[in-house]
PDB file of N, CA and C in Angstrom:
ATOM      1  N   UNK A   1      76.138  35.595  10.013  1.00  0.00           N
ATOM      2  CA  UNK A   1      74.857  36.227   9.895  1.00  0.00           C
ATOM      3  C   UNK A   1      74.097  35.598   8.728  1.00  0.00           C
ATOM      4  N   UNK A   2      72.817  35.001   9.009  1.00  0.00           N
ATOM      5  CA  UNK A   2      72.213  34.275   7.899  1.00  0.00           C
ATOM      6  C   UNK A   2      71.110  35.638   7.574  1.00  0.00           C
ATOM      7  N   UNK A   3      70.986  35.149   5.813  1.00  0.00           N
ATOM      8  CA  UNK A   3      69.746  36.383   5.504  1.00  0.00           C
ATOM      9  C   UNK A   3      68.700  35.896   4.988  1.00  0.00           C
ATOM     10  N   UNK A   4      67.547  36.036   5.910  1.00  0.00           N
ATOM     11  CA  UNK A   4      66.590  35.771   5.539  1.00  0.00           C
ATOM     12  C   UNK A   4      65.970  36.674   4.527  1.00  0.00           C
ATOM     13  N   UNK A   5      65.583  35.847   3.224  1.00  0.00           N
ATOM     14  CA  UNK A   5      64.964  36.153   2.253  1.00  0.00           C
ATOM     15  C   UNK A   5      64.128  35.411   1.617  1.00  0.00           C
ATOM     16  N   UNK A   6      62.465  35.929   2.126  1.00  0.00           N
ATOM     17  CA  UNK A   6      61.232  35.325   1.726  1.00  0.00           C
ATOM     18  C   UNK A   6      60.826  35.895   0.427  1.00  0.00           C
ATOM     19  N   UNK A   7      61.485  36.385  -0.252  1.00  0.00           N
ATOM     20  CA  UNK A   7      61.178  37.078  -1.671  1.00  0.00           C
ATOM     21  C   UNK A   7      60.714  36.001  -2.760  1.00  0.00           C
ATOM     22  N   UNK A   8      59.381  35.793  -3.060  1.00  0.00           N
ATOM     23  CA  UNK A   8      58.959  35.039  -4.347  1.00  0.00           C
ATOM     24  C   UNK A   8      59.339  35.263  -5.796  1.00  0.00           C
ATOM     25  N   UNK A   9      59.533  36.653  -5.639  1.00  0.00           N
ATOM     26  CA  UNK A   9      59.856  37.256  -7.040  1.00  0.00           C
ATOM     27  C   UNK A   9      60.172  36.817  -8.410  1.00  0.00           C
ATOM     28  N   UNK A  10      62.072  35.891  -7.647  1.00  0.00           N
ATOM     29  CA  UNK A  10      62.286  35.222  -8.571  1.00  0.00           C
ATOM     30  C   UNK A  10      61.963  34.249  -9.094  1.00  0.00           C
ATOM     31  N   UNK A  11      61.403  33.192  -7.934  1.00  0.00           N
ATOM     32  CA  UNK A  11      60.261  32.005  -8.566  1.00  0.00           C
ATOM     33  C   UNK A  11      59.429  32.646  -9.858  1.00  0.00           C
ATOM     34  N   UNK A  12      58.680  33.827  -9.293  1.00  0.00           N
ATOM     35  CA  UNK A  12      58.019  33.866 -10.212  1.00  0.00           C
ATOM     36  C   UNK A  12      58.467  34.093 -11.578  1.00  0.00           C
ATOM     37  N   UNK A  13      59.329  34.819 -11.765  1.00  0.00           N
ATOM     38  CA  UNK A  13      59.928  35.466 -12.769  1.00  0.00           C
ATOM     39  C   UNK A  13      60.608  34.058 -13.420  1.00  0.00           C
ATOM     40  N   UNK A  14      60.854  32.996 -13.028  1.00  0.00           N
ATOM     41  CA  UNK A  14      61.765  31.696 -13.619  1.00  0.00           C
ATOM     42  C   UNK A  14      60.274  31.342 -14.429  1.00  0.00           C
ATOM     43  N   UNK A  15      59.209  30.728 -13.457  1.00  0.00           N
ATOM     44  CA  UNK A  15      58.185  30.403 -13.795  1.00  0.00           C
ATOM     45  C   UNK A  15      57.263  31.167 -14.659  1.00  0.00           C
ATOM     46  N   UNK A  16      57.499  31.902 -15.024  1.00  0.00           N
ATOM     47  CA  UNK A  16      56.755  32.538 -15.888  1.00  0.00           C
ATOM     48  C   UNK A  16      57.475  32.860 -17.635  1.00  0.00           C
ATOM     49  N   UNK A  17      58.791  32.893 -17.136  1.00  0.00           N
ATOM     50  CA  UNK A  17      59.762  32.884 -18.308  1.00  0.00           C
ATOM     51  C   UNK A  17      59.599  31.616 -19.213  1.00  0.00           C
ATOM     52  N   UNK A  18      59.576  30.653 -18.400  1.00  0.00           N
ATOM     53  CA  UNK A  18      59.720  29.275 -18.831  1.00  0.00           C
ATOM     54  C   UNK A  18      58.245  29.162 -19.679  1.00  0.00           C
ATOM     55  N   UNK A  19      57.538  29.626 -19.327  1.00  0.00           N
ATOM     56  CA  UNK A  19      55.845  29.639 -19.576  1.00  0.00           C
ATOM     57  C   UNK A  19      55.788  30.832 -21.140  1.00  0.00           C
ATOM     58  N   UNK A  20      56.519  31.561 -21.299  1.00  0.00           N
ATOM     59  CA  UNK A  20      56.569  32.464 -22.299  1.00  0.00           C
ATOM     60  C   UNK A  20      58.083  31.662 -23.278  1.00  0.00           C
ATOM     61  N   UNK A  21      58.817  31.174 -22.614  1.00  0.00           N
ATOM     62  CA  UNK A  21      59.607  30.561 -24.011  1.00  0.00           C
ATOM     63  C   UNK A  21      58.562  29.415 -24.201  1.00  0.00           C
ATOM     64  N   UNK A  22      58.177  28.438 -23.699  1.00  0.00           N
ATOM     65  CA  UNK A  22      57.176  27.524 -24.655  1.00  0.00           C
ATOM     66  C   UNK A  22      56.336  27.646 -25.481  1.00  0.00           C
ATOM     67  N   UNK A  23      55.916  29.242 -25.038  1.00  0.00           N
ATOM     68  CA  UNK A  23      54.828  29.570 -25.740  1.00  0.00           C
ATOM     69  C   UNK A  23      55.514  30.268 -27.059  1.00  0.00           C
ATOM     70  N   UNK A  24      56.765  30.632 -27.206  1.00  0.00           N
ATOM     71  CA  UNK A  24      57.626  31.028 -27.713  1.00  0.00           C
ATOM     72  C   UNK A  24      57.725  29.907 -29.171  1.00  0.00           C
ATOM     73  N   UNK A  25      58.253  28.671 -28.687  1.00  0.00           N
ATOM     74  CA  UNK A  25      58.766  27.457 -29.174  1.00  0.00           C
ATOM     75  C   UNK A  25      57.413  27.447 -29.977  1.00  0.00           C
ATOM     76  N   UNK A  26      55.697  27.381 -29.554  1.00  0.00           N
ATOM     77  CA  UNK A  26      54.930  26.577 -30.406  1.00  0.00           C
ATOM     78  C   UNK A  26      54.595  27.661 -31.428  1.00  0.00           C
ATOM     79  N   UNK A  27      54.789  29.074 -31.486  1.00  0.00           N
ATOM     80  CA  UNK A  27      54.482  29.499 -32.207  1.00  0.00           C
ATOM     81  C   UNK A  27      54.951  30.549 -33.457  1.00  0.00           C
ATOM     82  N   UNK A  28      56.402  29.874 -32.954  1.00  0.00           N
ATOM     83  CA  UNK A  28      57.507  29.837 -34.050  1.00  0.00           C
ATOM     84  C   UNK A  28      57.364  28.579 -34.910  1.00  0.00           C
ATOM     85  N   UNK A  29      56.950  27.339 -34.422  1.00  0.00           N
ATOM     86  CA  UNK A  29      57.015  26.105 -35.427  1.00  0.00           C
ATOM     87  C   UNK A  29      55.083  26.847 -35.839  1.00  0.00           C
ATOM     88  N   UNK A  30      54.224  27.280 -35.572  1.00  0.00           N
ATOM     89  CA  UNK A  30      53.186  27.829 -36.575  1.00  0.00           C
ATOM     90  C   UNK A  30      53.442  28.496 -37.522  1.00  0.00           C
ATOM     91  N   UNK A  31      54.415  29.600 -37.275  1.00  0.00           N
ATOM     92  CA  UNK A  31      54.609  30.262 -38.151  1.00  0.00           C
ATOM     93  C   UNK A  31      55.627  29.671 -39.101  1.00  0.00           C
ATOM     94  N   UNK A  32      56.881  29.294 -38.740  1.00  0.00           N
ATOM     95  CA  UNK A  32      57.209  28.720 -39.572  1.00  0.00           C
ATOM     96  C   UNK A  32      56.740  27.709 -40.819  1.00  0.00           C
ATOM     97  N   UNK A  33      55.770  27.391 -40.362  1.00  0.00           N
ATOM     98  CA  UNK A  33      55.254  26.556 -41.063  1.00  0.00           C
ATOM     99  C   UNK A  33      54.663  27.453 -42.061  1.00  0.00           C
ATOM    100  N   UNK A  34      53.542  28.378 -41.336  1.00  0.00           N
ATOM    101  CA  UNK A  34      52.676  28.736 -42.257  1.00  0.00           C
ATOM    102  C   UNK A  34      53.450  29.950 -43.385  1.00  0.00           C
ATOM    103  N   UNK A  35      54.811  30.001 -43.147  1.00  0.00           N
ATOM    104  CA  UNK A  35      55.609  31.043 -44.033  1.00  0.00           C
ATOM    105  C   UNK A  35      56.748  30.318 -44.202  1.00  0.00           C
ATOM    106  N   UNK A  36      56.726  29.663 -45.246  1.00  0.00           N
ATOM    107  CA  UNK A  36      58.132  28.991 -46.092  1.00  0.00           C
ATOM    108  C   UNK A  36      59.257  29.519 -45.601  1.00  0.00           C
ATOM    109  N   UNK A  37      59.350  30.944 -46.014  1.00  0.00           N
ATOM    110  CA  UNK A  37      60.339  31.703 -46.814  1.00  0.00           C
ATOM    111  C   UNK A  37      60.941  32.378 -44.858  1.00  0.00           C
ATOM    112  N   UNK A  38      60.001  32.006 -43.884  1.00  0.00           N
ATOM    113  CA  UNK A  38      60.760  32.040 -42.645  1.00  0.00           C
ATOM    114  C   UNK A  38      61.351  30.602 -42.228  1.00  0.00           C
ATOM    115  N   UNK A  39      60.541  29.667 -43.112  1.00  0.00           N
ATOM    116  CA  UNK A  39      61.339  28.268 -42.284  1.00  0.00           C
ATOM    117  C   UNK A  39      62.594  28.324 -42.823  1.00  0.00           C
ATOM    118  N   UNK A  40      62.673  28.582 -43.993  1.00  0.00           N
ATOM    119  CA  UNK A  40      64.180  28.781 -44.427  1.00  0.00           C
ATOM    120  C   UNK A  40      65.068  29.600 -43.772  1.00  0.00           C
ATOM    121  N   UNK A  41      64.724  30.436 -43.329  1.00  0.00           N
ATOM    122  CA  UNK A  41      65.338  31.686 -42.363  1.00  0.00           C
ATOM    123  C   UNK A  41      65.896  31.227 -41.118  1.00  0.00           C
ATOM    124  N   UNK A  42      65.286  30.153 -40.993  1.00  0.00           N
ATOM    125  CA  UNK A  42      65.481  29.758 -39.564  1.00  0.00           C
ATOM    126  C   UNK A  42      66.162  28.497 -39.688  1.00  0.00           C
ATOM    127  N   UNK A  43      66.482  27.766 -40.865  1.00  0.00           N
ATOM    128  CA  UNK A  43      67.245  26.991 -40.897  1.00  0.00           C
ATOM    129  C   UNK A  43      69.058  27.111 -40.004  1.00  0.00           C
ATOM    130  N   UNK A  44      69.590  27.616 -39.278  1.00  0.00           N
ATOM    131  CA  UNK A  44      70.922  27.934 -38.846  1.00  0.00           C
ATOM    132  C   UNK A  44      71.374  27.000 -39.014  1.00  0.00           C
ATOM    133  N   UNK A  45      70.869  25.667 -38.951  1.00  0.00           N
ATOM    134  CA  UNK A  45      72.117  25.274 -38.872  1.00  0.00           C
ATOM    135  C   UNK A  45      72.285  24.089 -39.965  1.00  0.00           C
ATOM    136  N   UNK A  46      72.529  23.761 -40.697  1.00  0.00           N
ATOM    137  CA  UNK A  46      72.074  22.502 -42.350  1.00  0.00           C
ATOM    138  C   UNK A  46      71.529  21.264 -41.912  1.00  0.00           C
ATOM    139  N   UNK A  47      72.128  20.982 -41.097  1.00  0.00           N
ATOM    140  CA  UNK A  47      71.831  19.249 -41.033  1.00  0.00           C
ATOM    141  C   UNK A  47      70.660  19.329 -39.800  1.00  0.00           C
ATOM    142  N   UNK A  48      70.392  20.252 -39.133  1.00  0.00           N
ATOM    143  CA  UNK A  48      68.744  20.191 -38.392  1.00  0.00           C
ATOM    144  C   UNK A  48      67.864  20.898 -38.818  1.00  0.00           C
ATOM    145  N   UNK A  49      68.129  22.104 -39.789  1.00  0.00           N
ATOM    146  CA  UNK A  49      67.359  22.625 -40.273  1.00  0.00           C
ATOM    147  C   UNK A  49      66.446  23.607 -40.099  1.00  0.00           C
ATOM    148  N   UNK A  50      65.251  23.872 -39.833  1.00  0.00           N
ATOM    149  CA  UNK A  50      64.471  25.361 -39.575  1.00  0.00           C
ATOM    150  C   UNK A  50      64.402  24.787 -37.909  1.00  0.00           C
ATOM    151  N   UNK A  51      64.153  23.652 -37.419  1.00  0.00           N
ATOM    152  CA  UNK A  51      63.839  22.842 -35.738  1.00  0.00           C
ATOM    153  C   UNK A  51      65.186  24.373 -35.106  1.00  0.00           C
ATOM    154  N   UNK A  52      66.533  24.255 -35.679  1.00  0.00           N
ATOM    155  CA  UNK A  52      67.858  25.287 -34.770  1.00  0.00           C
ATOM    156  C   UNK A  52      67.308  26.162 -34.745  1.00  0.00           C
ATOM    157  N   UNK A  53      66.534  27.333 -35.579  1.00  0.00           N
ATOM    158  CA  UNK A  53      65.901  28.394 -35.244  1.00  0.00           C
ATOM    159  C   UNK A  53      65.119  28.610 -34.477  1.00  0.00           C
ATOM    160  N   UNK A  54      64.026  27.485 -35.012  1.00  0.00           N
ATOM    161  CA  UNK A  54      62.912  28.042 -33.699  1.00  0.00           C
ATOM    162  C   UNK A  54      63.293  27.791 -32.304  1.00  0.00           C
ATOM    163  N   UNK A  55      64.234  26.616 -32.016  1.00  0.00           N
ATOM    164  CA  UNK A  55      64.580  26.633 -30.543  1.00  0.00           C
ATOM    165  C   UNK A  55      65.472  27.634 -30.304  1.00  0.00           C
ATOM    166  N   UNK A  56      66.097  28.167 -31.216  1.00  0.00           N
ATOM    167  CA  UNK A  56      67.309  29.164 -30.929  1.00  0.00           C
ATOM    168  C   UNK A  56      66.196  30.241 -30.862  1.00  0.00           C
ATOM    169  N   UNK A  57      65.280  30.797 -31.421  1.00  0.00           N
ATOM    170  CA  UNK A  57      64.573  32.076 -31.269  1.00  0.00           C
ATOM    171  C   UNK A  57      63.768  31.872 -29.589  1.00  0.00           C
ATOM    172  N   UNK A  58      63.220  30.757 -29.420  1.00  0.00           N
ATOM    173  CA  UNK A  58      62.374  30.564 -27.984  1.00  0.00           C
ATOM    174  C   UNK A  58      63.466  30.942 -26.948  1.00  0.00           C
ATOM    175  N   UNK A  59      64.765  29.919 -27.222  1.00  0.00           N
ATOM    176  CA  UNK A  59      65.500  30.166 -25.786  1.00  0.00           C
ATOM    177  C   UNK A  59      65.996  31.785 -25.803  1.00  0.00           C
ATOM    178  N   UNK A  60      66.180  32.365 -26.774  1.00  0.00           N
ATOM    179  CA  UNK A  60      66.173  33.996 -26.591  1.00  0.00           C
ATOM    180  C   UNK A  60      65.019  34.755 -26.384  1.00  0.00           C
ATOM    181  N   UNK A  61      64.160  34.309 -26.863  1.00  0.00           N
ATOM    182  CA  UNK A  61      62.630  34.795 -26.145  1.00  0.00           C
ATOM    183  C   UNK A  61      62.727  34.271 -24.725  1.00  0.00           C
ATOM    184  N   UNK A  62      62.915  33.596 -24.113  1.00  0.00           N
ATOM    185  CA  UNK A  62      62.866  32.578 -22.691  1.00  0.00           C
ATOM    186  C   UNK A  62      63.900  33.462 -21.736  1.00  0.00           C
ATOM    187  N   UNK A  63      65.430  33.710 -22.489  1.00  0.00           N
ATOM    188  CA  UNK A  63      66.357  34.400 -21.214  1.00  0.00           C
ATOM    189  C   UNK A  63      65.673  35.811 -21.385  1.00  0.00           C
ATOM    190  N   UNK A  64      65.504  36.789 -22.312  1.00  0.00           N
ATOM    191  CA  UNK A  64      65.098  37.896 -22.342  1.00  0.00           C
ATOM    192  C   UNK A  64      63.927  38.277 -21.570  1.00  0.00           C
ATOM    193  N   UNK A  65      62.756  37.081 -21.034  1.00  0.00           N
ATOM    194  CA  UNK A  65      62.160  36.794 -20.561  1.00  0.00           C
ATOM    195  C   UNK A  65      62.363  37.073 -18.838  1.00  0.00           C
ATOM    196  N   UNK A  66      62.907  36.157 -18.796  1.00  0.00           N
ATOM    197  CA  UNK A  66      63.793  35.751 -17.620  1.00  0.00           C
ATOM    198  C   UNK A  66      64.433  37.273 -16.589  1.00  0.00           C
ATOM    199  N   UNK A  67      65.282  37.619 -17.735  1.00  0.00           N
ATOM    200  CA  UNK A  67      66.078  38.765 -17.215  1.00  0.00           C
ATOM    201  C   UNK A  67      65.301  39.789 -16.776  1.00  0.00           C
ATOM    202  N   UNK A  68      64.378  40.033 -17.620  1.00  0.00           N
ATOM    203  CA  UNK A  68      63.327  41.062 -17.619  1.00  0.00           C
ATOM    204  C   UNK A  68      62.664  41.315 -16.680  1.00  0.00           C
ATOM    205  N   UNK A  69      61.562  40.124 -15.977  1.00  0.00           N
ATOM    206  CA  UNK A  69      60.885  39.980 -14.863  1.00  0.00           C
ATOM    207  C   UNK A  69      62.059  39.620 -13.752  1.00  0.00           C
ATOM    208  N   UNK A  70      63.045  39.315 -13.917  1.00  0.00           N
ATOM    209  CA  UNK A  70      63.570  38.895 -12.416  1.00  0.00           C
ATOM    210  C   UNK A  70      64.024  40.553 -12.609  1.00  0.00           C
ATOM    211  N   UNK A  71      64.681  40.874 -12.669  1.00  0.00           N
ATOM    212  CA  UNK A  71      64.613  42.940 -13.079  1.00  0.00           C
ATOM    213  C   UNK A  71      63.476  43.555 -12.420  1.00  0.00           C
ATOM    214  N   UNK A  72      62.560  43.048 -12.659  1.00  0.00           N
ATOM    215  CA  UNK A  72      61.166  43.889 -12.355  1.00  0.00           C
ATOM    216  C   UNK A  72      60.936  43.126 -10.745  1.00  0.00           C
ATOM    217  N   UNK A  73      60.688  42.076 -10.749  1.00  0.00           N
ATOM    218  CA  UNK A  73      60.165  41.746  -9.097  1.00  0.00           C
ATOM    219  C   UNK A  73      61.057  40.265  -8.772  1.00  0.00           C
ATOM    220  N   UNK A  74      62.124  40.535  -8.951  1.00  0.00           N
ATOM    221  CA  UNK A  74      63.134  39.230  -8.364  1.00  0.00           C
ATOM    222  C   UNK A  74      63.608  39.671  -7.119  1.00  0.00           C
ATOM    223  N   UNK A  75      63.394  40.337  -6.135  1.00  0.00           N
ATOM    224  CA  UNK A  75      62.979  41.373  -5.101  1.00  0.00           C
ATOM    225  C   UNK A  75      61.758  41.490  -4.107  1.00  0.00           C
ATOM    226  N   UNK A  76      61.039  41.234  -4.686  1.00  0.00           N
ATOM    227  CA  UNK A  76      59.632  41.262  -4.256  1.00  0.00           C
ATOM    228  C   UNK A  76      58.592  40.068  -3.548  1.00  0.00           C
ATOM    229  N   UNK A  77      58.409  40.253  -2.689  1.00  0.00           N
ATOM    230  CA  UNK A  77      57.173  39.234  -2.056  1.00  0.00           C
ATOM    231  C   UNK A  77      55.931  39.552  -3.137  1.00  0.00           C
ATOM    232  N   UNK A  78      55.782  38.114  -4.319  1.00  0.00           N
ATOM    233  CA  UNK A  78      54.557  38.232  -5.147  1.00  0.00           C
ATOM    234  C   UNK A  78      53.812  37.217  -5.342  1.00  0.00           C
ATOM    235  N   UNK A  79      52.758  36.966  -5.296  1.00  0.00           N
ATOM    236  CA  UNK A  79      51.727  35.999  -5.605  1.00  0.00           C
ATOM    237  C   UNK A  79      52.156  35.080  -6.532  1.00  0.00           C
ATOM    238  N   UNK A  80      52.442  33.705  -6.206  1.00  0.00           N
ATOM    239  CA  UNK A  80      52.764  32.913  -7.460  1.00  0.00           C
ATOM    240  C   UNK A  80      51.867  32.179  -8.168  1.00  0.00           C
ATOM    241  N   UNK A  81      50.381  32.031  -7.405  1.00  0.00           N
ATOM    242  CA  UNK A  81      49.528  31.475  -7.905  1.00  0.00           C
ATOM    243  C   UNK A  81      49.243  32.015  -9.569  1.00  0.00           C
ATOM    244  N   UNK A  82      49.107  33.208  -9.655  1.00  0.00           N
ATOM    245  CA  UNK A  82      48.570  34.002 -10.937  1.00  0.00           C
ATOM    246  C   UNK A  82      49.805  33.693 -12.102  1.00  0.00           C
ATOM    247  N   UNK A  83      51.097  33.435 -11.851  1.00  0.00           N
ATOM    248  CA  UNK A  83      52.067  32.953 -12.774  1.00  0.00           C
ATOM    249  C   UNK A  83      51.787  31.832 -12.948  1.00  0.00           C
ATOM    250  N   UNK A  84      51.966  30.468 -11.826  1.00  0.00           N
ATOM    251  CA  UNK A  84      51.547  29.429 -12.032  1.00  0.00           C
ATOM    252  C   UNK A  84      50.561  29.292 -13.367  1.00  0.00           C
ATOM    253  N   UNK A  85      49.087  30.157 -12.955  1.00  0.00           N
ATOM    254  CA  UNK A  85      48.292  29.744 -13.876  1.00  0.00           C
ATOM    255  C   UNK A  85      48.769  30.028 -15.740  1.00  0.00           C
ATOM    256  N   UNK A  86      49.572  31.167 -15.415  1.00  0.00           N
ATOM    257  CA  UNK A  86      49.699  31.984 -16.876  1.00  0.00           C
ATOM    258  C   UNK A  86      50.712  31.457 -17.381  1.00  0.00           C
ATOM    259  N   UNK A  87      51.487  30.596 -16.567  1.00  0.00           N
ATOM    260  CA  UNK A  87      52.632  29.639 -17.194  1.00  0.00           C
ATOM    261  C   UNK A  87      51.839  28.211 -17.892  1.00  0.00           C
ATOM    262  N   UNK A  88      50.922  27.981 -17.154  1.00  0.00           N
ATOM    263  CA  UNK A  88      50.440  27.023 -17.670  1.00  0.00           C
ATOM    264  C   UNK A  88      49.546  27.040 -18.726  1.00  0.00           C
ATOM    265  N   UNK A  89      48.731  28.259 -18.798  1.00  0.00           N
ATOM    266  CA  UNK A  89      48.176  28.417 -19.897  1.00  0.00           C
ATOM    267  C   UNK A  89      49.346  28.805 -21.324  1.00  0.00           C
ATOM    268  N   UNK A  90      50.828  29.443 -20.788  1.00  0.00           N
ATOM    269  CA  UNK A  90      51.655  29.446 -21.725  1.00  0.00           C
ATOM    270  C   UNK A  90      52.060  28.599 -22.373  1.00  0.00           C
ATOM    271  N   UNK A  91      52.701  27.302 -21.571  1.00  0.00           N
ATOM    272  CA  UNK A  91      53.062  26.384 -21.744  1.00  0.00           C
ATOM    273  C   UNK A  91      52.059  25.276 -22.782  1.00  0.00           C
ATOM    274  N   UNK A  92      50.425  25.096 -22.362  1.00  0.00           N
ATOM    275  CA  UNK A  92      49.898  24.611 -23.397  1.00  0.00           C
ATOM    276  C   UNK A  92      49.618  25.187 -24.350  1.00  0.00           C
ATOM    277  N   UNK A  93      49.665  26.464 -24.682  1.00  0.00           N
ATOM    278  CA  UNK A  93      50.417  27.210 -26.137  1.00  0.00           C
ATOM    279  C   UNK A  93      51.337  26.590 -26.708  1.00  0.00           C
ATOM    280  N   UNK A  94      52.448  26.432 -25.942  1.00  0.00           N
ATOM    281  CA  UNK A  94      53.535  26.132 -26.554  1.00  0.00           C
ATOM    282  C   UNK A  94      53.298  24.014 -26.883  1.00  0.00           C
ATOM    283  N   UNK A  95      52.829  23.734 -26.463  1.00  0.00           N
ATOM    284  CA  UNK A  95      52.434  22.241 -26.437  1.00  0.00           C
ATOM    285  C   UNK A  95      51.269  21.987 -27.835  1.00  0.00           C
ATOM    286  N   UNK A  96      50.325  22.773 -28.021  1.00  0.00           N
ATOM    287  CA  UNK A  96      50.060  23.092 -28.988  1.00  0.00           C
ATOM    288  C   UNK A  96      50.501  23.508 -30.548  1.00  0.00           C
ATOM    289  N   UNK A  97      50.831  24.119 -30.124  1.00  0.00           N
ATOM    290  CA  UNK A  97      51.760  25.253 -31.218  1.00  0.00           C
ATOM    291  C   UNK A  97      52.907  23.972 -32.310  1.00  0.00           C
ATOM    292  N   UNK A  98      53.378  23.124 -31.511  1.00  0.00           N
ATOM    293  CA  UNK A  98      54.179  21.907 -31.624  1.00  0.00           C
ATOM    294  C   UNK A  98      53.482  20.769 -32.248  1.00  0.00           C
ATOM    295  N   UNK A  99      52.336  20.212 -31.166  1.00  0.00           N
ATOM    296  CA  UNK A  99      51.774  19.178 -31.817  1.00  0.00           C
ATOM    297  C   UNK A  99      51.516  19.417 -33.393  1.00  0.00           C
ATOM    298  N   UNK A 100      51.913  17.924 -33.996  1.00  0.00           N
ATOM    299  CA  UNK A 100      51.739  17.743 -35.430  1.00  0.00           C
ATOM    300  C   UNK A 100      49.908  17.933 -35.912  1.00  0.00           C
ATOM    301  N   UNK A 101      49.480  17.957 -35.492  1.00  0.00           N
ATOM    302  CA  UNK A 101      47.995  17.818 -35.972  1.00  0.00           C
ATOM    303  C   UNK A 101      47.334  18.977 -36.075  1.00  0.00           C
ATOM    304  N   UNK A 102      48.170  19.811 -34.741  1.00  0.00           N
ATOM    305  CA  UNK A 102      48.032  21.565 -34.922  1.00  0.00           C
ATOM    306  C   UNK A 102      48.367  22.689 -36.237  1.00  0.00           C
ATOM    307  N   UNK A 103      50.031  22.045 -35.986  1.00  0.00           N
ATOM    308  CA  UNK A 103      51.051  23.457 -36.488  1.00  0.00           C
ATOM    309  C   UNK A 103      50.556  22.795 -38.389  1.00  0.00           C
ATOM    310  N   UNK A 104      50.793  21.438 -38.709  1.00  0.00           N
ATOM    311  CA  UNK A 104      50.385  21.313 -40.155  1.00  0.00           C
ATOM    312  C   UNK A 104      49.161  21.974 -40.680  1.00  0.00           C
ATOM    313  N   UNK A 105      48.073  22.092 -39.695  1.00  0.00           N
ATOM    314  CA  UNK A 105      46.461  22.358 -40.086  1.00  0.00           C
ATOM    315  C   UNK A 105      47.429  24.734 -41.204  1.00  0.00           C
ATOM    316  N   UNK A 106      48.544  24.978 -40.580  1.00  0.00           N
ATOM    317  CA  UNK A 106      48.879  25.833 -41.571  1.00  0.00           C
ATOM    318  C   UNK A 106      50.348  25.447 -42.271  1.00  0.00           C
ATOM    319  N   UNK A 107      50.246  24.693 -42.798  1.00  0.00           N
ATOM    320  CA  UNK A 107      51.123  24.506 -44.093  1.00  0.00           C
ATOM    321  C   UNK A 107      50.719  24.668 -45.205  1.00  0.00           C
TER     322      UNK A 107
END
């Protein structure tokens, strides 16, 4: 017995996660920047320095993400266009947030 399952849900919920940890990633390296006394905080690990935190804080922003919306409509026949867009507007957050010419303008 095959099961058909046209459910978008979880697309969306991947795609949109992914779109909120980037956005995650650029604005942990802002802040970090613009607050010392968190780049130090976020140093975990010595020899990479405050970079282990902020990716370690995004990819836990990113699964918590993840879990959350596939929870809510990983189930569901949903419009992916409107994630698409909000991933992408996330994502150049997070592309931002990163670039050097950005995140220094608060150091």
């Amino acid at each position: 017995m095959t099961r058909n399952n046209n459910s978008t849900g979880a697309a969306m919920a991947a795609i949109l996660a992914a779109g909120i940890g980037c956005a995650a990633m650029g604005i942990m390296t802002i802040i970090s920047e613009a607050t010392h006394a968190l780049g130090g905080a976020l140093a975990w690990i010595d020899g990479v320095g405050p970079l282990s935190g902020k990716t370690g804080v995004a990819i836990i922003v990113w699964l918590v993400a993840w879990v959350v919306l596939h929870g809510m409509v990983g189930r569901r026949n949903v419009a992916l266009r409107p994630a698409l867009t909000w991933s992408y507007v996330l994502i150049a957050i997070g592309f931002l947030g990163t670039f050097p010419p950005v995140f220094l303008l608060f150091e």
